[in-house]
C-alpha atoms as a PDB file:
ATOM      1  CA  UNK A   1       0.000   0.000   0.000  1.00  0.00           C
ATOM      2  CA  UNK A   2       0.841   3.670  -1.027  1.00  0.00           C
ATOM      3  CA  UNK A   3       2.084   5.462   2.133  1.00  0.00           C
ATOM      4  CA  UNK A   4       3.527   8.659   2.707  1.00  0.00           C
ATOM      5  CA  UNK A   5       4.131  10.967   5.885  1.00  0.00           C
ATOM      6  CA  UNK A   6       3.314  14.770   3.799  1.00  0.00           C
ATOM      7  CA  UNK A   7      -0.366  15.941   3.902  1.00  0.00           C
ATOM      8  CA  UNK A   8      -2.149  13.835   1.226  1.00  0.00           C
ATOM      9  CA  UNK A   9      -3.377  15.965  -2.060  1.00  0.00           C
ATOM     10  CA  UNK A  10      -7.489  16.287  -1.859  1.00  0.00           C
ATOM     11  CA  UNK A  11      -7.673  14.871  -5.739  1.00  0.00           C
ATOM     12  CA  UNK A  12      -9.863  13.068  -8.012  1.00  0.00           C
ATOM     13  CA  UNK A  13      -9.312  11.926 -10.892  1.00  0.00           C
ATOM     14  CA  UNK A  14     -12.209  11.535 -13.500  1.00  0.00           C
ATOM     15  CA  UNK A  15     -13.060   9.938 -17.126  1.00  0.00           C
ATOM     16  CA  UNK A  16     -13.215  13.263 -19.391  1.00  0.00           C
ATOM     17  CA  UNK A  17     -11.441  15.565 -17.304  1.00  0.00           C
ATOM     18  CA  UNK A  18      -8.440  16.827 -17.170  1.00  0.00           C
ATOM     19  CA  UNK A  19      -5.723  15.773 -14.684  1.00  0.00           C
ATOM     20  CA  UNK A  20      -6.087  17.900 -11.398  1.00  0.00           C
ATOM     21  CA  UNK A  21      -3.484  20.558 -11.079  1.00  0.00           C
ATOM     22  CA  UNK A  22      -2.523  19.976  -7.833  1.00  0.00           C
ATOM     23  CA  UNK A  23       1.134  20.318  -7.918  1.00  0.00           C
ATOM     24  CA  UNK A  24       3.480  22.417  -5.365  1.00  0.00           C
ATOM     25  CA  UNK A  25       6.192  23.459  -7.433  1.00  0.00           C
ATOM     26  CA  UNK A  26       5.824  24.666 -10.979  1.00  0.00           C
ATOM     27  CA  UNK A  27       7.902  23.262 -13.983  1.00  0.00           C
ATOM     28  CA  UNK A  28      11.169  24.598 -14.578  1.00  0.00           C
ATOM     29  CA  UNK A  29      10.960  27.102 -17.592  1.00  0.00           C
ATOM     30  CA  UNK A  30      14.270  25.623 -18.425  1.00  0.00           C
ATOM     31  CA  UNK A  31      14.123  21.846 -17.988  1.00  0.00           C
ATOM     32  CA  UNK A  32      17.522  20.113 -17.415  1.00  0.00           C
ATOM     33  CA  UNK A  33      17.561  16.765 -19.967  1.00  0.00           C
ATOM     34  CA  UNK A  34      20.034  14.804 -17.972  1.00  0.00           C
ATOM     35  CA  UNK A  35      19.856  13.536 -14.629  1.00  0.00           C
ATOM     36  CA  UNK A  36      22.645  12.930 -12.384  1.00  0.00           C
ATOM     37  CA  UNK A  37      23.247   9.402 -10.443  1.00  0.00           C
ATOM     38  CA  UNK A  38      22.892  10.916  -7.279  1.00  0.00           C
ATOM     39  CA  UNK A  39      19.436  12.960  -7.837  1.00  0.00           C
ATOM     40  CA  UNK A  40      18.237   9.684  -9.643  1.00  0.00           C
ATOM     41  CA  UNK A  41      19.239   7.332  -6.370  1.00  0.00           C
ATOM     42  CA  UNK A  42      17.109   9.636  -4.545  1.00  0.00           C
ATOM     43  CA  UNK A  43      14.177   9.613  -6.863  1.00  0.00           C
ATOM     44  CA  UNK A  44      14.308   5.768  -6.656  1.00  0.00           C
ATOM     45  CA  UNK A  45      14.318   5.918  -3.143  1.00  0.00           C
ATOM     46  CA  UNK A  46      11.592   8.173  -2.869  1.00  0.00           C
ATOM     47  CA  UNK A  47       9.775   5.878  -4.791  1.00  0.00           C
ATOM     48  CA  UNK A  48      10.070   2.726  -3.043  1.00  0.00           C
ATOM     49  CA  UNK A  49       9.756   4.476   0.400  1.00  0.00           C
ATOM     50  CA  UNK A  50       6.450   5.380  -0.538  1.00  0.00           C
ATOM     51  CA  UNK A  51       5.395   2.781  -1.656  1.00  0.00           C
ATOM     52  CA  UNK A  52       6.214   1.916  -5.562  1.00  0.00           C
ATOM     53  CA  UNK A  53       6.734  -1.779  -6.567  1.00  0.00           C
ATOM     54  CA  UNK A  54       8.383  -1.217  -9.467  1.00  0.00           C
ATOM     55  CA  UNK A  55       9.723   1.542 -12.206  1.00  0.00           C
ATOM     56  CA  UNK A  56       9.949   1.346 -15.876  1.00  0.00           C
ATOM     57  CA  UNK A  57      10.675   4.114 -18.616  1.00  0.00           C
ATOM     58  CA  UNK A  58       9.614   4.273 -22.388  1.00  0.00           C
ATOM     59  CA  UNK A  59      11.463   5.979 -24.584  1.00  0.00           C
ATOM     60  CA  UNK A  60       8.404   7.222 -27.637  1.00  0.00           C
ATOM     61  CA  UNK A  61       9.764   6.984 -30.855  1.00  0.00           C
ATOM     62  CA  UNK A  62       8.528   9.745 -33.376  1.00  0.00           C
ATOM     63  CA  UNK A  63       6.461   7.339 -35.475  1.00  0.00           C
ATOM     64  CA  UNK A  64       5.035   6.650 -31.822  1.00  0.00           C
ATOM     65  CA  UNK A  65       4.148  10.374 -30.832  1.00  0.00           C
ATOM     66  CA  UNK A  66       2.617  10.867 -34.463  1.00  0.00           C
ATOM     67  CA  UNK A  67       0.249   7.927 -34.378  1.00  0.00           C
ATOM     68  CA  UNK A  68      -1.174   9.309 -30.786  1.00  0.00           C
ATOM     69  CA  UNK A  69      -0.740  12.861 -31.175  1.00  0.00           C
ATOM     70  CA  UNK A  70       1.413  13.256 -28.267  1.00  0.00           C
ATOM     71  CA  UNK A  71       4.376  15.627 -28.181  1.00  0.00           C
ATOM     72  CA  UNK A  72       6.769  14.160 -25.061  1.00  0.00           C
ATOM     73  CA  UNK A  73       9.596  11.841 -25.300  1.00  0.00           C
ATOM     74  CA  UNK A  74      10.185  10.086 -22.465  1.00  0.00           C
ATOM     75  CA  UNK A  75       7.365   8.402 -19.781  1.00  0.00           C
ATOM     76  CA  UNK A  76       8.236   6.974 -15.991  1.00  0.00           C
ATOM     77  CA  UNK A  77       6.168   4.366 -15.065  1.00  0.00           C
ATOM     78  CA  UNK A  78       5.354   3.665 -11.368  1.00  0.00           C
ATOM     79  CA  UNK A  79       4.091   1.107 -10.417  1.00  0.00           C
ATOM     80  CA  UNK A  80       1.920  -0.260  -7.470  1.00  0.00           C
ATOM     81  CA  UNK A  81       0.281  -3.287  -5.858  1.00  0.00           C
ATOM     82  CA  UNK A  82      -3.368  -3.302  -6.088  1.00  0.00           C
ATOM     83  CA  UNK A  83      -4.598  -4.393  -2.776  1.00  0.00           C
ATOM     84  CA  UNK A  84      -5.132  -8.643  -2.345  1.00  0.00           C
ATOM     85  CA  UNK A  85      -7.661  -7.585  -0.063  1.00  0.00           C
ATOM     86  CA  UNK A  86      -9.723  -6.345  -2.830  1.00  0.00           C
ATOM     87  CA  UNK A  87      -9.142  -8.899  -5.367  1.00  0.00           C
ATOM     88  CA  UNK A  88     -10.689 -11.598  -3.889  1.00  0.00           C
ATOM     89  CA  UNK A  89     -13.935  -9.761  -2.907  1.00  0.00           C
ATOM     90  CA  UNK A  90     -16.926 -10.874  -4.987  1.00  0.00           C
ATOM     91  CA  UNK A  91     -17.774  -8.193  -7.909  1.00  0.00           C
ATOM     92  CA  UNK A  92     -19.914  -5.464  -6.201  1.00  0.00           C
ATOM     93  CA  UNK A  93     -20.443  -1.392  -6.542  1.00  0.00           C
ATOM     94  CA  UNK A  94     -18.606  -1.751  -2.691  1.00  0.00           C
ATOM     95  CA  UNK A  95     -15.511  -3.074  -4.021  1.00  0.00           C
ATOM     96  CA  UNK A  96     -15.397  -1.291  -7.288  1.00  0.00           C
ATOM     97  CA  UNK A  97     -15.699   2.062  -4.754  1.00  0.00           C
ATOM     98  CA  UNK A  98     -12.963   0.235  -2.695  1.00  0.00           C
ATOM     99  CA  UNK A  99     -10.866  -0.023  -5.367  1.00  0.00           C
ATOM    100  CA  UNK A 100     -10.833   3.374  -6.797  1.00  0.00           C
ATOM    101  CA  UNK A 101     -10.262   5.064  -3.288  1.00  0.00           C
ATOM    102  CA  UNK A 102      -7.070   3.261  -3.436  1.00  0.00           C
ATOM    103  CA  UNK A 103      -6.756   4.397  -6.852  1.00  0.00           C
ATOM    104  CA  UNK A 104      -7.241   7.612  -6.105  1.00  0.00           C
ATOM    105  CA  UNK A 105      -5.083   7.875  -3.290  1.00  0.00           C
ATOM    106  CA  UNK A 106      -2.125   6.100  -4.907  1.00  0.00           C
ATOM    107  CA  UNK A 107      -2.090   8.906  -7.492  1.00  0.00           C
ATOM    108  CA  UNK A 108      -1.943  11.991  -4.700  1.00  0.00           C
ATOM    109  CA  UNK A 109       1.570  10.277  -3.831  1.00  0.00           C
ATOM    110  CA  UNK A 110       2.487  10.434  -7.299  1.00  0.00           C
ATOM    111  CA  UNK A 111       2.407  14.057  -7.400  1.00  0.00           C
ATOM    112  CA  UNK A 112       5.262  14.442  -4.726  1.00  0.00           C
ATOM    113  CA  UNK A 113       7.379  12.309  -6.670  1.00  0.00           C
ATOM    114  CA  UNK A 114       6.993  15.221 -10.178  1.00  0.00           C
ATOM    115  CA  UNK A 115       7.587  17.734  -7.453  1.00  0.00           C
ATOM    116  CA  UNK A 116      10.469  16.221  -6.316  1.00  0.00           C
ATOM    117  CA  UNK A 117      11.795  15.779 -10.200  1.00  0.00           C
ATOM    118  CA  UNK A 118      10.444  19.586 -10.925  1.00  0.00           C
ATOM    119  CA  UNK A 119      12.197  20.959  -7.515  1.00  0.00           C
ATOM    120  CA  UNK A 120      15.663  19.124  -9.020  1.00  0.00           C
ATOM    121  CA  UNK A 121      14.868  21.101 -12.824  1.00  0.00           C
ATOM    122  CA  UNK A 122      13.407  18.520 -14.361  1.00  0.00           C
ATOM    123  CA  UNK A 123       9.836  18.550 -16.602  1.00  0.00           C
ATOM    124  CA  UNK A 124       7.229  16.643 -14.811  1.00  0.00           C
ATOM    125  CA  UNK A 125       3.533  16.198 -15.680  1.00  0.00           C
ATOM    126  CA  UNK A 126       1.292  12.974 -14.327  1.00  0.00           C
ATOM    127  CA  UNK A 127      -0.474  11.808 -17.599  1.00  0.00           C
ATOM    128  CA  UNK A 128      -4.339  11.264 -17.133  1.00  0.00           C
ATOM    129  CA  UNK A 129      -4.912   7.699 -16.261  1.00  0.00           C
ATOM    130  CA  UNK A 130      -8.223   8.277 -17.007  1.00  0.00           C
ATOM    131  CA  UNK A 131      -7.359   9.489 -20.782  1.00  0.00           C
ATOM    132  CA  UNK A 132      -9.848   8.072 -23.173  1.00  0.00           C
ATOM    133  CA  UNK A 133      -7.365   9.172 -26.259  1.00  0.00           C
ATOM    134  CA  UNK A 134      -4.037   7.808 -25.381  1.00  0.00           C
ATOM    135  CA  UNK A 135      -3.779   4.463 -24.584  1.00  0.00           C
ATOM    136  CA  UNK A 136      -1.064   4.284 -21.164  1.00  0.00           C
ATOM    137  CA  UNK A 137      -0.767   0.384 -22.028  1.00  0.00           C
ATOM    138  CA  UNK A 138       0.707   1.059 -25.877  1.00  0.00           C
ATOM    139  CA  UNK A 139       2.467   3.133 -23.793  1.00  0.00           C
ATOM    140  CA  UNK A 140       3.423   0.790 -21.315  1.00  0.00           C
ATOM    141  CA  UNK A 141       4.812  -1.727 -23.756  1.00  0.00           C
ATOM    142  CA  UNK A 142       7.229   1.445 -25.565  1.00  0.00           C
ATOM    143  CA  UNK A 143       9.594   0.106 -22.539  1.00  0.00           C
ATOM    144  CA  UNK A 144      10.198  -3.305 -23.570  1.00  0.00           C
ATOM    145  CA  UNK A 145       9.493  -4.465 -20.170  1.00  0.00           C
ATOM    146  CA  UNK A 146       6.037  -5.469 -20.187  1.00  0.00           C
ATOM    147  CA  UNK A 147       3.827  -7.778 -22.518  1.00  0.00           C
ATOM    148  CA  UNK A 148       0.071  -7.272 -22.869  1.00  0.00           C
ATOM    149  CA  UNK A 149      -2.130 -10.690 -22.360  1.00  0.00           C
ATOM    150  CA  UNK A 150      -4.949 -12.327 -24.391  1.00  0.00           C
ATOM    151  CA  UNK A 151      -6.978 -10.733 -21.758  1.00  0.00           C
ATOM    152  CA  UNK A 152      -6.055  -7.164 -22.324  1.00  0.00           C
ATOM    153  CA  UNK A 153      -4.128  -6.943 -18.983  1.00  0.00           C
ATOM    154  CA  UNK A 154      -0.620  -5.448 -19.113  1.00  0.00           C
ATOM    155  CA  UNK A 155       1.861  -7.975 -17.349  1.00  0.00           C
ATOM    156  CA  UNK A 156       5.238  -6.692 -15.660  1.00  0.00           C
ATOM    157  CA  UNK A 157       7.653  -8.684 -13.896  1.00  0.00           C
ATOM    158  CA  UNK A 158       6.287  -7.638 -11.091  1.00  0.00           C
ATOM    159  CA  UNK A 159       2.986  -9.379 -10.943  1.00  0.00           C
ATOM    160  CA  UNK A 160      -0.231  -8.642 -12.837  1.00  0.00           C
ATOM    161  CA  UNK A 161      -1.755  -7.240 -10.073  1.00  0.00           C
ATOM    162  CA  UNK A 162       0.079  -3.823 -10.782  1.00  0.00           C
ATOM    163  CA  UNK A 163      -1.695  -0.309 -11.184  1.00  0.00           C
ATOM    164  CA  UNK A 164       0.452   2.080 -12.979  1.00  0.00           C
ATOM    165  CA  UNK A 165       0.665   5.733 -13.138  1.00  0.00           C
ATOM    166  CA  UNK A 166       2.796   7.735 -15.742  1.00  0.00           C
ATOM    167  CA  UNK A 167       5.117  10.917 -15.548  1.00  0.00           C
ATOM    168  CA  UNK A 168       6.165  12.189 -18.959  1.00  0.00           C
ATOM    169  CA  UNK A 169       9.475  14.543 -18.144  1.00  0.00           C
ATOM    170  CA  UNK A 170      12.312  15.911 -19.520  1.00  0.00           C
ATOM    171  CA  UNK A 171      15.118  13.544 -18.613  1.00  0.00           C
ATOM    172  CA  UNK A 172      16.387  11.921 -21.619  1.00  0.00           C
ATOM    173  CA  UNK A 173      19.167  10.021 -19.680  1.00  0.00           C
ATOM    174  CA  UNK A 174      17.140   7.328 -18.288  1.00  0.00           C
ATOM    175  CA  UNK A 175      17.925   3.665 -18.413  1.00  0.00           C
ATOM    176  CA  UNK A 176      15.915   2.492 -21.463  1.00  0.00           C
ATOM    177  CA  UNK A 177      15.269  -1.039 -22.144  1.00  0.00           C
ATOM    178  CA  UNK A 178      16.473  -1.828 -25.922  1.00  0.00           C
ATOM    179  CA  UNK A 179      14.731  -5.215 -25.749  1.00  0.00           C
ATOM    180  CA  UNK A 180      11.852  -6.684 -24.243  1.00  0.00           C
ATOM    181  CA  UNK A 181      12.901 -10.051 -22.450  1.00  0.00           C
ATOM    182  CA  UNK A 182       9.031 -10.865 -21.598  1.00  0.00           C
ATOM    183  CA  UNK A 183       8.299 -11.854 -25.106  1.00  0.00           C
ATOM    184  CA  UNK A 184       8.363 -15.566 -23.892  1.00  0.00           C
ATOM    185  CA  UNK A 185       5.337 -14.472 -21.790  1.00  0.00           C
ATOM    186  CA  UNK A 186       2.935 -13.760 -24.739  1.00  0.00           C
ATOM    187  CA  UNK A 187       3.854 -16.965 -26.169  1.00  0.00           C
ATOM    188  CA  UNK A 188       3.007 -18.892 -23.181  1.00  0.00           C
ATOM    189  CA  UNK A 189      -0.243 -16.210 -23.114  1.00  0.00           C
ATOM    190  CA  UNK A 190      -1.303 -17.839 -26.384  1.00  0.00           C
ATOM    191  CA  UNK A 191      -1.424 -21.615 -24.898  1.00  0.00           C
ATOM    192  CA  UNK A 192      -3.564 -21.022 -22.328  1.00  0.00           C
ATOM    193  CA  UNK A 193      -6.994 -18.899 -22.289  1.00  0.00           C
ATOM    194  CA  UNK A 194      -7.591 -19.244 -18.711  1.00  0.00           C
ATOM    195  CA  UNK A 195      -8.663 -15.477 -18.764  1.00  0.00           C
ATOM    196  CA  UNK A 196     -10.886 -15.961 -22.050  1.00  0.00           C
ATOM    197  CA  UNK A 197     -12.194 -19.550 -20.835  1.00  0.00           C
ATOM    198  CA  UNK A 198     -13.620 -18.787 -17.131  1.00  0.00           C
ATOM    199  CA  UNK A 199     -14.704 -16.036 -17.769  1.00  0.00           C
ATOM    200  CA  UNK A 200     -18.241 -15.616 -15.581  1.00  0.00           C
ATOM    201  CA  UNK A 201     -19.902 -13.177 -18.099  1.00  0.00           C
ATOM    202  CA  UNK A 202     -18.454 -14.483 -21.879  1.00  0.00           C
ATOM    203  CA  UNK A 203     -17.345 -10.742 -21.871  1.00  0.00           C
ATOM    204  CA  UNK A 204     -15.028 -11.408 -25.066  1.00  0.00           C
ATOM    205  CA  UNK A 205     -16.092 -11.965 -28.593  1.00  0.00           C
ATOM    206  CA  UNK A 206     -14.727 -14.451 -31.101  1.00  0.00           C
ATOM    207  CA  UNK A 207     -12.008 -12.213 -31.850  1.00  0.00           C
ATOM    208  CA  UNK A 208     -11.109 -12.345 -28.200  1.00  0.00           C
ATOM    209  CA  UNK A 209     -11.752  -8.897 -28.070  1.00  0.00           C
ATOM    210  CA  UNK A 210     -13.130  -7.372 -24.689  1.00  0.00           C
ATOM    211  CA  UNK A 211     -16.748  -7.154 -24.994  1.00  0.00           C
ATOM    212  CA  UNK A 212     -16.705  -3.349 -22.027  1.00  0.00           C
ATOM    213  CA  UNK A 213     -20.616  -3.176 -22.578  1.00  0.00           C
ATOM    214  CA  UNK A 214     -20.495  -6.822 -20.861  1.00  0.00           C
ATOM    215  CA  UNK A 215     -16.961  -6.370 -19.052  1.00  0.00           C
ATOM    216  CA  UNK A 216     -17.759  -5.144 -15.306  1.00  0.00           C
ATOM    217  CA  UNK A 217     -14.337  -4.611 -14.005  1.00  0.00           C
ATOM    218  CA  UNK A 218     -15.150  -1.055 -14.398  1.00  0.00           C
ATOM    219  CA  UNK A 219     -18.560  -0.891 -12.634  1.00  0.00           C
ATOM    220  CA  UNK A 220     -17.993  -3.680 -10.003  1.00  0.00           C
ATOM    221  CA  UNK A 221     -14.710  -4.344  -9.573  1.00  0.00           C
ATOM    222  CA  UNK A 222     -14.828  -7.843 -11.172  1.00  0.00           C
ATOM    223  CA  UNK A 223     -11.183  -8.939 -11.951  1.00  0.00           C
ATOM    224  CA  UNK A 224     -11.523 -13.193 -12.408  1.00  0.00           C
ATOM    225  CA  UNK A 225      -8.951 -12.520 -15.467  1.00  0.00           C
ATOM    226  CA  UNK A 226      -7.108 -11.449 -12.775  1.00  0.00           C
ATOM    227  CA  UNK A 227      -7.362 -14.457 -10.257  1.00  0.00           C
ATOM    228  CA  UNK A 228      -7.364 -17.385 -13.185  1.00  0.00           C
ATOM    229  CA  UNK A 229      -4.165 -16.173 -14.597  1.00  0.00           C
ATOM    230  CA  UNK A 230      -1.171 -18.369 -13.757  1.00  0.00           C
ATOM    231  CA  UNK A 231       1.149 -15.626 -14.047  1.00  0.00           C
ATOM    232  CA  UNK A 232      -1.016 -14.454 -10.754  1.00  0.00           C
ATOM    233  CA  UNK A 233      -1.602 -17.781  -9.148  1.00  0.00           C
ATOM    234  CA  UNK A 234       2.054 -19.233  -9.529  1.00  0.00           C
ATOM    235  CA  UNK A 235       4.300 -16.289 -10.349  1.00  0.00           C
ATOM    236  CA  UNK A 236       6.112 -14.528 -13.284  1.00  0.00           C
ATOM    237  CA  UNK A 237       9.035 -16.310 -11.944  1.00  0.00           C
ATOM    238  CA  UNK A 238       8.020 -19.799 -11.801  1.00  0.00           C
ATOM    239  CA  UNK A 239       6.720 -19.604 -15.043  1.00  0.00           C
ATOM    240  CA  UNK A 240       9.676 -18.432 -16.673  1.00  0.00           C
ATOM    241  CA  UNK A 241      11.460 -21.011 -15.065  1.00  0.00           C
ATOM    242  CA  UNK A 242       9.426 -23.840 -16.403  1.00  0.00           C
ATOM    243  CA  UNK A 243       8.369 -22.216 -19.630  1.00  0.00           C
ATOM    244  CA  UNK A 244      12.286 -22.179 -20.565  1.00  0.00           C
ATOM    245  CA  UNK A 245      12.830 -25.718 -18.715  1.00  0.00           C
ATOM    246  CA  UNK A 246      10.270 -27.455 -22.054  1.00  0.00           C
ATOM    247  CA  UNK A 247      12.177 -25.444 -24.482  1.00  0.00           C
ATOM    248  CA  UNK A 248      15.280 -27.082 -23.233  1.00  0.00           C
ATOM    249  CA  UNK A 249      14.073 -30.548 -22.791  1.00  0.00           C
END
């Protein structure tokens, strides 16, 4: 859980509205592009001391920014656990309320980290998680260290049962993946259907495409894709480990 000793931000997020300008310290009118080892160690640790499971950083190729209309380069991505005492709840307007007030207060804690990149002279802007017109898991997979499942979930190393939030900045110098090692993932993805196959309301079509009119992981919190996935019942880790193991033998 998302913790953090400075007065918590009185924000909300919501779907076609902007992201809530509730920042302390302005952008730098000069933004510095390169960050040193030192001010990064302490962002890291900033990070993690609040709370963050995990970082990654895309690096958005031109071709990238064109296709989405977006006009920044580079995108941290912090990541957090979603609560197991949530997930196992049964689908109800209580948890899907229970959910979002974590949601919601995860991303208050995200805007002391851009103040704390903007107070060093860096560019720092939370991207709406919320945005209906940029998609934060084509995004997501610009790092090379995430693959996104048959069921539409986005799967780090860290666990599948990761929220994310995104800062777009200035710093150029961050350390970029230049290959995705998770590829195996998708390919072990495509031989199962766990997601697709128990799923209590048939919410995807023959395309496997998620059917949101039927989908209620928006409206009650449902998340069985979640709990039949073996990358969440036995571990990235594991299944790595054995996925490699039948290549071998």
């Amino acid at each position: 859980m998302i913790s953090n000793t400075e007065e918590r931000r009185d924000i909300r997020f919501k779907y076609h509205s902007p992201v809530p300008n509730s920042y302390r310290i302005p952008n730098p009118s000069k933004p510095l592009r390169n960050i040193s080892d030192e001010v990064f160690e302490e962002f890291k640790k900033m990070a993690f001391e609040i709370g963050v499971a995990g970082l990654s950083y895309s690096k958005l190729s031109d071709d990238f920014k064109a296709e989405w209309n977006i006009d920044f380069d580079n995108v941290i991505i912090l990541k957090y656990e979603m609560s197991p005492d949530f997930l196992y709840l049964e689908p109800s307007k209580e948890k899907c309320k229970l959910i979002d007030d974590e949601f919601q207060e995860v991303g208050g804690f995200i805007y002391d980290i851009a103040d704390f990149l903007r107070e060093n002279g860096f560019e720092a802007n939370l991207l709406n998680p919320l945005d209906d017109e940029v998609s934060l898991r084509a995004i997501a997979t610009q790092s090379n260290d995430c693959v996104i499942l048959r069921s539409n979930m986005c799967l780090f190393k860290e666990g599948l049962n990761m929220g994310f939030f995104m800062l777009s900045t200035s710093i150029d110098n961050l350390p970029f993946k230049e290959e995705n090692d998770m590829l195996w993932a998708a390919k072990y993805c495509e031989t199962c259907g766990k997601c697709i196959n128990k799923c209590p309301l048939n919410a995807y079509d023959e395309n496997e495409k998620v059917l949101r009119k039927v989908c209620t992981a928006h409206s009650e919190g449902c998340n069985d894709c979640i709990l039949n996935c073996p990358f969440f019942k036995k571990g990235y880790d594991f299944l790595e480990k054995k996925f490699k193991k039948k290549l071998v033998g």
